[in-house]
Protein backbone atom coordinates (compact mmCIF):
# COMPACT_ATOMS: atom_id res chain seq x y z
CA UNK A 1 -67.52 136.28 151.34
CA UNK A 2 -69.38 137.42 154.68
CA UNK A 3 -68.62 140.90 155.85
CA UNK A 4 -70.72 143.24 158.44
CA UNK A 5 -71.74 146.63 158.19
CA UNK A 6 -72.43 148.65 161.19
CA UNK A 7 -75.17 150.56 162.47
CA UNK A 8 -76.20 152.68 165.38
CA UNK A 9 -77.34 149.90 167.36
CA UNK A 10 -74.30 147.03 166.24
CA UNK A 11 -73.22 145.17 163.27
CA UNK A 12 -74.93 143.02 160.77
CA UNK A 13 -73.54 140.42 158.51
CA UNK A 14 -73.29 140.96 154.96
CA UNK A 15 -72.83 138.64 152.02
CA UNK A 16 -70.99 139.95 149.06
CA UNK A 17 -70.38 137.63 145.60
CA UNK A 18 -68.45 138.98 143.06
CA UNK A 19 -65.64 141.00 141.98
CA UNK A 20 -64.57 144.36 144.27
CA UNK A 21 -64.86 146.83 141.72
CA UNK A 22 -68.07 147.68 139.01
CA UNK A 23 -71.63 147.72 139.65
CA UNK A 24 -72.71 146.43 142.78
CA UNK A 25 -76.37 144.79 143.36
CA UNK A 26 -77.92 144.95 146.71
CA UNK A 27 -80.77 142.54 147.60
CA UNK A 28 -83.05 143.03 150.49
CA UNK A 29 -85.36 140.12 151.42
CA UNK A 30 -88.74 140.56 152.22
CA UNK A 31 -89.62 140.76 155.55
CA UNK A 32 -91.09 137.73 157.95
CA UNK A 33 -91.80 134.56 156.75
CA UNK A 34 -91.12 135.40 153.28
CA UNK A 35 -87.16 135.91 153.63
CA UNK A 36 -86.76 132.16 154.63
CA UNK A 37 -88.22 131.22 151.76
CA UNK A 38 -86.35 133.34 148.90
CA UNK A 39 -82.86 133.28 150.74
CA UNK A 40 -81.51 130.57 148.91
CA UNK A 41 -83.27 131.61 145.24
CA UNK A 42 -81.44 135.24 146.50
CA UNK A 43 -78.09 133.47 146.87
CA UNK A 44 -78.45 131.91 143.53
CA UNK A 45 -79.42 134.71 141.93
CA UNK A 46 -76.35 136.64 143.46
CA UNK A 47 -74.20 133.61 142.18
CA UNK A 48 -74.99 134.01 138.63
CA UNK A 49 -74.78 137.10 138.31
CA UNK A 50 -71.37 137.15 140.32
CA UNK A 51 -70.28 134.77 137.65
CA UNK A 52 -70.88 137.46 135.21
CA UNK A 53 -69.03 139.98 136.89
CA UNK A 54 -71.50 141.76 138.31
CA UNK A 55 -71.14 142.12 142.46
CA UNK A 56 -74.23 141.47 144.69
CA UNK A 57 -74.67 142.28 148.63
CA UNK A 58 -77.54 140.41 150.57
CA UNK A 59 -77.67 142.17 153.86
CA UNK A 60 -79.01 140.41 157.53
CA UNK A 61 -81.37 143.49 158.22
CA UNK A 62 -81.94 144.02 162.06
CA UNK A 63 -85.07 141.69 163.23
CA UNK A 64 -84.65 139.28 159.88
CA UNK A 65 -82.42 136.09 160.19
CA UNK A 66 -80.00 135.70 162.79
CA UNK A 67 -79.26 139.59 163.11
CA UNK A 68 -78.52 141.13 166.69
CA UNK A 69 -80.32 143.09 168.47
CA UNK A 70 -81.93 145.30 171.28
CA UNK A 71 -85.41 143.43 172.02
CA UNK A 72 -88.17 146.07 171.45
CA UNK A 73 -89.91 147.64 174.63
């Protein structure tokens, strides 16, 4: 499911597998180049262990992805 969380400058997206309720994983990607290249092992990893019963969130981190926001001056 994709959700947002909110910040002081906006909202994000947010990906959460799994059930509601019980221990929660949260995944941050590394930053730059890097994230492109473990987002979809991330999502995998997030699957199986959804399929377990354990929940996962992968946030979109201001400046990684296709996040919004302020340019930098």
């Amino acid at each position: 499911m994709i959700d947002r969380y909110d910040w002081p400058g906006g909202h994000e997206a947010l990906w959460r597998f799994g059930p509601d309720t019980g221990p929660v994983v949260l995944l941050i990607l590394p930053p730059f180049e890097e994230a492109n290249r473990t987002r979809t092992f991330a999502v995998g990893l997030l699957r199986a262990l959804a399929d377990r019963g354990i929940a996962g969130m992968l946030p979109d981190l201001p400046g990684q992805g296709k996040a919004r926001w302020p340019p930098m001056r």
